[in-house]
Protein backbone atom coordinates (compact mmCIF):
# COMPACT_ATOMS: atom_id res chain seq x y z
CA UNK A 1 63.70 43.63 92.77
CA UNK A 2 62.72 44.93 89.57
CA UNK A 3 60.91 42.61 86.68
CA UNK A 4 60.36 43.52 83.07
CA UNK A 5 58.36 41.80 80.87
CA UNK A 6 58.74 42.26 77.27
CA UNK A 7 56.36 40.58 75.20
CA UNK A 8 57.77 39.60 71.37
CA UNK A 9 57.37 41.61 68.52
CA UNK A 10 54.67 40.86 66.10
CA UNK A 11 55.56 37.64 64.40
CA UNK A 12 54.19 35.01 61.24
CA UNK A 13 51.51 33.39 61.05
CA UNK A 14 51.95 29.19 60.86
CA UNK A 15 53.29 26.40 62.58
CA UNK A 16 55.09 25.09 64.21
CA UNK A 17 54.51 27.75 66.90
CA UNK A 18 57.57 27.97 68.01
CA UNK A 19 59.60 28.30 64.68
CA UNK A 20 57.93 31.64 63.70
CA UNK A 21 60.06 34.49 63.10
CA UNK A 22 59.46 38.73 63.63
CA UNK A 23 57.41 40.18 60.85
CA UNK A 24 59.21 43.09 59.17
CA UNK A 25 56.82 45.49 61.61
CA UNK A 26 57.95 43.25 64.17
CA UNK A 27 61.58 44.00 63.66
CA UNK A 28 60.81 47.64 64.02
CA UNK A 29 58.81 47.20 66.55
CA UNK A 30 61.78 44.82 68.33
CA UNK A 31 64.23 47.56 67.08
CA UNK A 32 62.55 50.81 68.52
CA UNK A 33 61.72 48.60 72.14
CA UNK A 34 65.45 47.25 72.13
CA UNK A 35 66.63 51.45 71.94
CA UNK A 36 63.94 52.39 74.56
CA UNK A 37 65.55 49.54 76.95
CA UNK A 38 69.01 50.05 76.02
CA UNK A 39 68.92 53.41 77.71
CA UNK A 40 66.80 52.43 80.84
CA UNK A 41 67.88 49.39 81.94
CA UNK A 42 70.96 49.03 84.24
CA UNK A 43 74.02 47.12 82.82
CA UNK A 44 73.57 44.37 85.85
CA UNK A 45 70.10 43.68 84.57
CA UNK A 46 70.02 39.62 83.67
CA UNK A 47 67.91 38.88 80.16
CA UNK A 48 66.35 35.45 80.19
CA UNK A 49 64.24 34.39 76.59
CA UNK A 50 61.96 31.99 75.40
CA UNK A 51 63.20 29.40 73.13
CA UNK A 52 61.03 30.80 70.80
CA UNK A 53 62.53 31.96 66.93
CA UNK A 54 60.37 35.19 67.69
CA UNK A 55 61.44 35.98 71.60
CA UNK A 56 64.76 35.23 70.44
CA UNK A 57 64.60 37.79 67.44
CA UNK A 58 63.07 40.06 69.23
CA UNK A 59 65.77 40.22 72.44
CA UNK A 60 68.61 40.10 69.38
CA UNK A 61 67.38 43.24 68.81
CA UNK A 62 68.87 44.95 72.00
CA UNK A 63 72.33 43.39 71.40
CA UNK A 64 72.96 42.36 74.85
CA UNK A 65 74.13 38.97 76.19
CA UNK A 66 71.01 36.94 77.06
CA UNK A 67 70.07 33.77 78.31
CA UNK A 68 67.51 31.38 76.51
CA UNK A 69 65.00 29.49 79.23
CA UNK A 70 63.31 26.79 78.12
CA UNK A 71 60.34 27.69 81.12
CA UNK A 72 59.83 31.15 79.40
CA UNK A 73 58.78 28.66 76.44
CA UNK A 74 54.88 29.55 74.50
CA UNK A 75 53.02 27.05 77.33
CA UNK A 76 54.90 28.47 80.47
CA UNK A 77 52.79 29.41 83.62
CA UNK A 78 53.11 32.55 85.77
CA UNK A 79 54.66 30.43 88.37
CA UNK A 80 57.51 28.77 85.85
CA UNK A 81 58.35 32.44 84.82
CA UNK A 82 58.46 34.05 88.11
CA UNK A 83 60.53 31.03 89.53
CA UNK A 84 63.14 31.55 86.63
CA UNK A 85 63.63 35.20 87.78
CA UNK A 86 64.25 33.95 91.41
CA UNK A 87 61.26 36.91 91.92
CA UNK A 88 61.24 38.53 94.67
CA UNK A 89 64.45 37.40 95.53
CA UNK A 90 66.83 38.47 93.49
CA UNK A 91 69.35 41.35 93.65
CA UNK A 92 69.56 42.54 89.87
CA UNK A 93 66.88 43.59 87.80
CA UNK A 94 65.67 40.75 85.12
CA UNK A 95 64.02 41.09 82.13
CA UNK A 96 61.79 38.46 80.64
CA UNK A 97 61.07 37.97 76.75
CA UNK A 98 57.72 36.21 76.45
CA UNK A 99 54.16 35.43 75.56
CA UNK A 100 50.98 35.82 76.15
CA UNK A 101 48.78 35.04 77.75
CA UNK A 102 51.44 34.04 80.68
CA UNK A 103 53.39 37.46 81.00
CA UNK A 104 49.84 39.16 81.76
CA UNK A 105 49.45 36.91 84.06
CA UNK A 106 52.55 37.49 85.73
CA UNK A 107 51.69 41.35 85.84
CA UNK A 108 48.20 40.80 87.00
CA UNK A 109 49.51 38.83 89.63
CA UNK A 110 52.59 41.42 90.97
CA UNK A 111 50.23 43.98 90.73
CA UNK A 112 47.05 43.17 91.51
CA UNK A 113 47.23 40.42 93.99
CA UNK A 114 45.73 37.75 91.63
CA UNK A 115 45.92 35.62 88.29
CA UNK A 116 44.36 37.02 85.38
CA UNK A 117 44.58 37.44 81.42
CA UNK A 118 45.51 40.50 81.28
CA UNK A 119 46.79 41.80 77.85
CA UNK A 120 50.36 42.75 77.04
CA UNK A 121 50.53 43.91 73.14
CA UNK A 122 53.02 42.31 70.65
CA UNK A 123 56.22 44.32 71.67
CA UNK A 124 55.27 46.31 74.57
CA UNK A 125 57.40 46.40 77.79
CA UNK A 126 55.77 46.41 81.39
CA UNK A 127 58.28 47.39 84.18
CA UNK A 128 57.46 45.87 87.72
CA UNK A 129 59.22 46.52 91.28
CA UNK A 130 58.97 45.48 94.49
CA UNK A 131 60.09 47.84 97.49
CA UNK A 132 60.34 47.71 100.37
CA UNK A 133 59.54 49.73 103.20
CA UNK A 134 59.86 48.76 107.11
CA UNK A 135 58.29 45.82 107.25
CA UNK A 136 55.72 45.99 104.69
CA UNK A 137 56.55 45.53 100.72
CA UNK A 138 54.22 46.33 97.90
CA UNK A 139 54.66 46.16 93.64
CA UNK A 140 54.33 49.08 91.53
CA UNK A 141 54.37 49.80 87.74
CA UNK A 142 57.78 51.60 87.16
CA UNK A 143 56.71 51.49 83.17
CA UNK A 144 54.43 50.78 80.43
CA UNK A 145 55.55 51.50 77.10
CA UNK A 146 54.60 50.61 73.79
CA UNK A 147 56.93 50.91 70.64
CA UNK A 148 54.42 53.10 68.69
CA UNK A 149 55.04 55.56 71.20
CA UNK A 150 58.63 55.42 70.37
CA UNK A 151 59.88 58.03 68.15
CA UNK A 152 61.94 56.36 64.57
């Protein structure tokens, strides 16, 4: 199985939380991510987004069918978001559009074994799979990319 987690662009300040939309550096950043993605990930891959106005700007941006999740939502857990992606068991890649601190703590967990805040910036993508081999299976990073490293 492979899991991306795509944390949404930078958004507005205010409230209520879940009503703020992209920045204009947030649309860019959404816009140069959504390109990156667009050419990576395969056409089978599922998109599931928080109902937030920024998660769903930001997964607009890549102009793919997608499906909103009210679990992805701001106060989600590791365990709502990883249940929503059937991980490990599903057949297609998935990508998430989320927040922190719960998508770090979804990588922290596939990759290191256990729950912690680790930090994924506003707009960066971390790509997650699980293989297989024999009878033992193990997560690795596939990709970490940030949208300042992305030429436009």
């Amino acid at each position: 199985m492979e899991l991306i987690l795509w944390r949404h662009a930078e958004a507005e300040m205010g409230e209520p939380d879940e009503g703020r939309a992209l920045t204009a550096k947030g649309h860019k950043q959404a816009w140069k991510m959504a390109e990156w993605l667009d050419h990576n990930l395969p056409n089978s891959c599922k998109i599931l987004v928080s109902p937030a106005v920024r998660a769903v700007q930001t997964a607009e941006a890549l102009g793919r069918k997608f499906k909103i999740v009210d679990d992805l939502a701001p106060d989600s857990t590791a365990e709502k978001i990883l249940a929503a992606a059937h991980w490990p068991d599903s057949r297609e890649p998935v990508l998430i559009v989320g927040h922190q601190p719960t998508l770090g703590q979804v990588a922290s967990t596939l990759i290191s074994g256990a729950s912690q805040d680790w930090t994924i910036r506003k707009g960066n993508v971390v790509w997650i799979v699980q293989r297989e081999k024999g009878e033992t299976s193990g997560n690795y990073l596939r990709a970490v990319m940030a949208p300042d490293l992305l030429a436009k």
